[in-house]
N, C-alpha and C. Protein backbone atom coordinates (compact mmCIF):
# COMPACT_ATOMS: atom_id res chain seq x y z
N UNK A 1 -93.23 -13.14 13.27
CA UNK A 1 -94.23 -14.19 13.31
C UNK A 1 -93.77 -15.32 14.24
N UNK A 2 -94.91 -15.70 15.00
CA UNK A 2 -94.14 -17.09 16.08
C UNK A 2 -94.91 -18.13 15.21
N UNK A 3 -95.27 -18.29 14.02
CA UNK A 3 -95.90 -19.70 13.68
C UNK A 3 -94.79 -21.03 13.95
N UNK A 4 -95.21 -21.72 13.74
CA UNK A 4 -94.37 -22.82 13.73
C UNK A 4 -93.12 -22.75 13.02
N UNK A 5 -91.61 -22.95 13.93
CA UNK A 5 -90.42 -22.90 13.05
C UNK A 5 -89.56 -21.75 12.71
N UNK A 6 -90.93 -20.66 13.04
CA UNK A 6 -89.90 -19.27 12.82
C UNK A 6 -89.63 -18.60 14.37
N UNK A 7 -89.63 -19.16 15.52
CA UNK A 7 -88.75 -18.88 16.50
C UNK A 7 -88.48 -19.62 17.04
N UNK A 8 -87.15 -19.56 18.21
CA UNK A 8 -86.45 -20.59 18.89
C UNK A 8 -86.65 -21.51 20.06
N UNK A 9 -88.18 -20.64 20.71
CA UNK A 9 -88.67 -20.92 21.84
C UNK A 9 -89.56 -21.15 21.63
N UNK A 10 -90.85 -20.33 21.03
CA UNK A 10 -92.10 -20.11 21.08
C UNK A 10 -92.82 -20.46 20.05
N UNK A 11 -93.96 -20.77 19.93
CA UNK A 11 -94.63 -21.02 18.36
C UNK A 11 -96.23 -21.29 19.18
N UNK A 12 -96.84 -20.06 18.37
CA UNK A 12 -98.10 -19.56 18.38
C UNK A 12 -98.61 -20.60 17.95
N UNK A 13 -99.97 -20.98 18.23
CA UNK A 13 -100.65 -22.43 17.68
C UNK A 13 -102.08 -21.71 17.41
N UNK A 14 -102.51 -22.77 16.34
CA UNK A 14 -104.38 -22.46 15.84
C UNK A 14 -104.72 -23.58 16.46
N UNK A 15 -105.73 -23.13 17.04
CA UNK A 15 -106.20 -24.57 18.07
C UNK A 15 -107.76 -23.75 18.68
N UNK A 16 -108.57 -24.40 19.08
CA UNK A 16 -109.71 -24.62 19.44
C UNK A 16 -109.11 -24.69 21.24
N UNK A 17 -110.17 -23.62 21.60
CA UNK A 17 -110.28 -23.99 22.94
C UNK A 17 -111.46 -24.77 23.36
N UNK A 18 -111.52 -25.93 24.13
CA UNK A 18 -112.96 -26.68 23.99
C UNK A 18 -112.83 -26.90 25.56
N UNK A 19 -112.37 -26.14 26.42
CA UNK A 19 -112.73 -26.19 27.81
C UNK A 19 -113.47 -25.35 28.53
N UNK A 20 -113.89 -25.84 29.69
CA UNK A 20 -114.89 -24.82 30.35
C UNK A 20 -116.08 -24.02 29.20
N UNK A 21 -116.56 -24.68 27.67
CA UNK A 21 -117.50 -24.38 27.09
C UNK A 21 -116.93 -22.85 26.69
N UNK A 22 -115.71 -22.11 26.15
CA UNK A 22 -115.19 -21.17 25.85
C UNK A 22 -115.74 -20.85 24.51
N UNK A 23 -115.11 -19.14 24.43
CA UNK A 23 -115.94 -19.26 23.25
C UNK A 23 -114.51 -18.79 22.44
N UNK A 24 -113.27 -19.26 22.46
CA UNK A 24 -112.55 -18.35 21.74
C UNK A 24 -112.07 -19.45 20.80
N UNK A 25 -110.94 -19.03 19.86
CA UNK A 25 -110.52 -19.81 19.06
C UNK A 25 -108.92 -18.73 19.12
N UNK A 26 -107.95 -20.18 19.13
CA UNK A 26 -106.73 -19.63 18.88
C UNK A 26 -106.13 -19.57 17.49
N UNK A 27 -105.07 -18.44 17.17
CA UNK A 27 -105.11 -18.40 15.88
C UNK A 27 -103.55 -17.64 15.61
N UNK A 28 -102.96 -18.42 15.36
CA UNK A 28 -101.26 -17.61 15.31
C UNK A 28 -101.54 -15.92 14.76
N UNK A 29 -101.91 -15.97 14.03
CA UNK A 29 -102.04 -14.69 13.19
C UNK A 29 -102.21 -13.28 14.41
N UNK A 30 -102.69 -13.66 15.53
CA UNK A 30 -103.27 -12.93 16.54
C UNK A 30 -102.20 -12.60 17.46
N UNK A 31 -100.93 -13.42 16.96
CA UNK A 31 -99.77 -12.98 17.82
C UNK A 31 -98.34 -12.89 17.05
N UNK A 32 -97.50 -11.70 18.06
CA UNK A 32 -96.57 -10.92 17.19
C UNK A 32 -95.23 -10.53 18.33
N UNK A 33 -94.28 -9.85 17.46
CA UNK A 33 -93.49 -9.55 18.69
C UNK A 33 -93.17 -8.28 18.01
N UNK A 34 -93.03 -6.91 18.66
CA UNK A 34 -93.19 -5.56 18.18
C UNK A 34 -91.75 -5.26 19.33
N UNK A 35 -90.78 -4.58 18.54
CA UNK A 35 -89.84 -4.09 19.35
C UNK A 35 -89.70 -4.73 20.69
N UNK A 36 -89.35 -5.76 20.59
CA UNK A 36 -88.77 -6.52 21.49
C UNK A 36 -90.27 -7.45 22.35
N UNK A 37 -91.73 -7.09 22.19
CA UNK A 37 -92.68 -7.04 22.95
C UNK A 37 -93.67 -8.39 22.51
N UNK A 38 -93.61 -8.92 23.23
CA UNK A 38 -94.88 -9.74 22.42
C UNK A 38 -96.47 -9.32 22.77
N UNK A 39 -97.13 -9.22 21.69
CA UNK A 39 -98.54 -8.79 21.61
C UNK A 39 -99.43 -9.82 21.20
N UNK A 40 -100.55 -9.81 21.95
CA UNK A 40 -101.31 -10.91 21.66
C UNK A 40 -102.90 -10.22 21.68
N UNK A 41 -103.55 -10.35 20.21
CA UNK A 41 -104.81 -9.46 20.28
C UNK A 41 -105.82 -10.38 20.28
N UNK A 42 -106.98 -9.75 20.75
CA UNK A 42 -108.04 -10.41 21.03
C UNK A 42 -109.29 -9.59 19.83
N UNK A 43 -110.12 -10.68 19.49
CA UNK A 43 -111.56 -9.77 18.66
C UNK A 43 -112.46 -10.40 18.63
N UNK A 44 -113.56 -9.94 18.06
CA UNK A 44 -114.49 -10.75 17.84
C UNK A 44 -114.29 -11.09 16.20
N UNK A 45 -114.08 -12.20 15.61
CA UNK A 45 -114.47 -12.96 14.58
C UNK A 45 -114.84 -13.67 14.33
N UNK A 46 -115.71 -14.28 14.04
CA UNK A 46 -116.20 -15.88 13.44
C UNK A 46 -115.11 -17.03 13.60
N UNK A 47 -114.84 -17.62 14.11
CA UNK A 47 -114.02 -19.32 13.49
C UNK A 47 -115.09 -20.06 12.63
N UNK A 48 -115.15 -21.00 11.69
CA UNK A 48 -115.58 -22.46 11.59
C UNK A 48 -114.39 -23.56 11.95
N UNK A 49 -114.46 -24.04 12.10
CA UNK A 49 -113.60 -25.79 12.48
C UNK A 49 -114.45 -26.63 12.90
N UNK A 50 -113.54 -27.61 12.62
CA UNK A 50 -113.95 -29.10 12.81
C UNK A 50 -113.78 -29.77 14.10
N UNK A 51 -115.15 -29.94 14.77
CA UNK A 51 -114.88 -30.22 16.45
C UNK A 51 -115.46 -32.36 16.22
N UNK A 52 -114.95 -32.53 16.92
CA UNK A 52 -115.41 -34.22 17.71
C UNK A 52 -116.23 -34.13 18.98
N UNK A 53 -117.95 -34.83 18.69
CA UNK A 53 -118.36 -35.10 19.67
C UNK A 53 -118.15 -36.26 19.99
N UNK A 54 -117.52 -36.30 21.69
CA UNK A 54 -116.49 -37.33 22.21
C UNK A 54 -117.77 -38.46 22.11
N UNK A 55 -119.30 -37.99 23.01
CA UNK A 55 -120.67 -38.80 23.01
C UNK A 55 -120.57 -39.90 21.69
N UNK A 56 -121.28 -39.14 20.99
CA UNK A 56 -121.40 -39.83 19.48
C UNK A 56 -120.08 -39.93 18.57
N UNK A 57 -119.34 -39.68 18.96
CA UNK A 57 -117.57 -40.50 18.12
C UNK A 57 -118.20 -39.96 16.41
N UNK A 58 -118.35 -38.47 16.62
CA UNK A 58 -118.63 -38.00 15.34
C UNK A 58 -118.11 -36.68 14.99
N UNK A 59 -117.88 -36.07 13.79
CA UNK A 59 -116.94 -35.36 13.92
C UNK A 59 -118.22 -34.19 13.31
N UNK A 60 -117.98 -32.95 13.15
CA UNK A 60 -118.86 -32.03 12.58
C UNK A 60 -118.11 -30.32 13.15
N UNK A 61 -119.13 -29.56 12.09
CA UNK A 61 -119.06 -28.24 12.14
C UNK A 61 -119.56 -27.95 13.37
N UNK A 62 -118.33 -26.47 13.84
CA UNK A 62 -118.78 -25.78 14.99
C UNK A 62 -118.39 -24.26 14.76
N UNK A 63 -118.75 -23.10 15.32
CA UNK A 63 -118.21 -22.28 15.57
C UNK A 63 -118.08 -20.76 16.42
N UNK A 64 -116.59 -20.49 16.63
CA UNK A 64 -116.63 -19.70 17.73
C UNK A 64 -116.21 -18.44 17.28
N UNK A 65 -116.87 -17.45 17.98
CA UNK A 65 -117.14 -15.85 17.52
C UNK A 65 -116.00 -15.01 18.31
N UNK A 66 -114.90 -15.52 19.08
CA UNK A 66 -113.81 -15.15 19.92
C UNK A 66 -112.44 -15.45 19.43
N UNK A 67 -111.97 -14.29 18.55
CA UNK A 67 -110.33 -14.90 18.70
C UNK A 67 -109.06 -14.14 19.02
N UNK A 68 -108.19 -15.24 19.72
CA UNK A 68 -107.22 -14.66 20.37
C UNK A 68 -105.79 -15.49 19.58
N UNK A 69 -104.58 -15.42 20.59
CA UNK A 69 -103.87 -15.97 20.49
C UNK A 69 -102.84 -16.84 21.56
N UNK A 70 -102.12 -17.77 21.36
CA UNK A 70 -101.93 -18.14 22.78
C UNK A 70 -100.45 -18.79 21.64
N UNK A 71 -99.88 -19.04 22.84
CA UNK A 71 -98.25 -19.48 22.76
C UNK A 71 -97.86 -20.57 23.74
N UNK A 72 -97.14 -21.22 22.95
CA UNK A 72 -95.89 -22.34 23.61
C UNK A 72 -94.71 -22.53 23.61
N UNK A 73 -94.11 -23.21 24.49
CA UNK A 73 -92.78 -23.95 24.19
C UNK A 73 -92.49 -24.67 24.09
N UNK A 74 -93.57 -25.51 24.11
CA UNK A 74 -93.35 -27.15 24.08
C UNK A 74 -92.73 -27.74 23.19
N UNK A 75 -91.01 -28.53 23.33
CA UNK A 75 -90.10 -29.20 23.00
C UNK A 75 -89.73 -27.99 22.35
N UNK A 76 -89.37 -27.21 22.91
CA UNK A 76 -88.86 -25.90 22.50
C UNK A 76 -87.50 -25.45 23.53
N UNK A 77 -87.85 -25.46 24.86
CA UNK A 77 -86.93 -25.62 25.79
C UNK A 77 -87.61 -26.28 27.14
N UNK A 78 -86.88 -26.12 27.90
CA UNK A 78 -87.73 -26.81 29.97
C UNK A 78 -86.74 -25.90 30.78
N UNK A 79 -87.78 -25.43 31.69
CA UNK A 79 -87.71 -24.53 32.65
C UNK A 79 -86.94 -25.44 34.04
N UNK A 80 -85.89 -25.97 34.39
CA UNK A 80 -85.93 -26.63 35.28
C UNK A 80 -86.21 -25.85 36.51
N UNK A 81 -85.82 -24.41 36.88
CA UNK A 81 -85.92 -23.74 38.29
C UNK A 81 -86.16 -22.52 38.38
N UNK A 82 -85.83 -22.03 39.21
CA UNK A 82 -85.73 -20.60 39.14
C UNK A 82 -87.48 -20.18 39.31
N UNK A 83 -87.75 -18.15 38.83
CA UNK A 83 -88.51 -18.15 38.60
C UNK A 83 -88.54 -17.15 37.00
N UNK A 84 -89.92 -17.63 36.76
CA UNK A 84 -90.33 -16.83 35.38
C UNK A 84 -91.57 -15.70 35.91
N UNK A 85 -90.77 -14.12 35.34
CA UNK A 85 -91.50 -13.03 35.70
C UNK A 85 -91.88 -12.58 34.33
N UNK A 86 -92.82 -11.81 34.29
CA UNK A 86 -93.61 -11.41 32.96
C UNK A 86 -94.22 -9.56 33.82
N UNK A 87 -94.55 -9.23 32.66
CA UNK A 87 -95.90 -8.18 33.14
C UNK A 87 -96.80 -7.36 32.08
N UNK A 88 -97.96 -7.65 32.45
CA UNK A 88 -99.10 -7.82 31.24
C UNK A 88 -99.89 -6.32 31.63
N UNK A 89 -100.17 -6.00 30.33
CA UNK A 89 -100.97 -5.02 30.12
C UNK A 89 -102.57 -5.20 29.54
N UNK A 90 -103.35 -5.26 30.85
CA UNK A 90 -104.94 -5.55 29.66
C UNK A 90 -105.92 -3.95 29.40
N UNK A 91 -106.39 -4.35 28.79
CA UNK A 91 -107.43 -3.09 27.93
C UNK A 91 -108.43 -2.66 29.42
């Protein structure tokens, strides 16, 4: 599990994507690390959460039918140089 605290680098976050009008929702649960691999699945499910319209400074129900997972490191470590190589497999 990368939730918060249970790894050294990384920690999966639940968070709302609210850019470019997206439709996904992030959700730790959606990400894993399998024999050395990290996996990150995508589906269709429902979210509800609680969004802020910035307009009216009001808060209310929203929800998105897309979920994935997404990862950080933030105050986890800093990359000063070099480069970072990866290689992704999509469906």
């Amino acid at each position: 599990s990368l939730q918060d605290g249970n790894d050294p680098r990384w920690t999966a976050i639940d968070k709302n994507d609210y850019t470019n009008d997206a439709l996904h929702f992030y959700k730790s649960e959606n990400v894993q690390t399998k024999n050395g691999v990290l996996q990150v699945r995508t589906e269709l499910k429902d979210n509800l959460y609680r969004a802020f319209d910035e307009k009216k400074k009001i808060f209310y129900s929203d929800k998105k039918t897309v979920q994935s997972g997404m990862v950080q490191g933030w105050n986890k470590f800093c990359i000063t140089g070099g480069i970072v190589e990866f290689s992704a497999k999509l469906p």
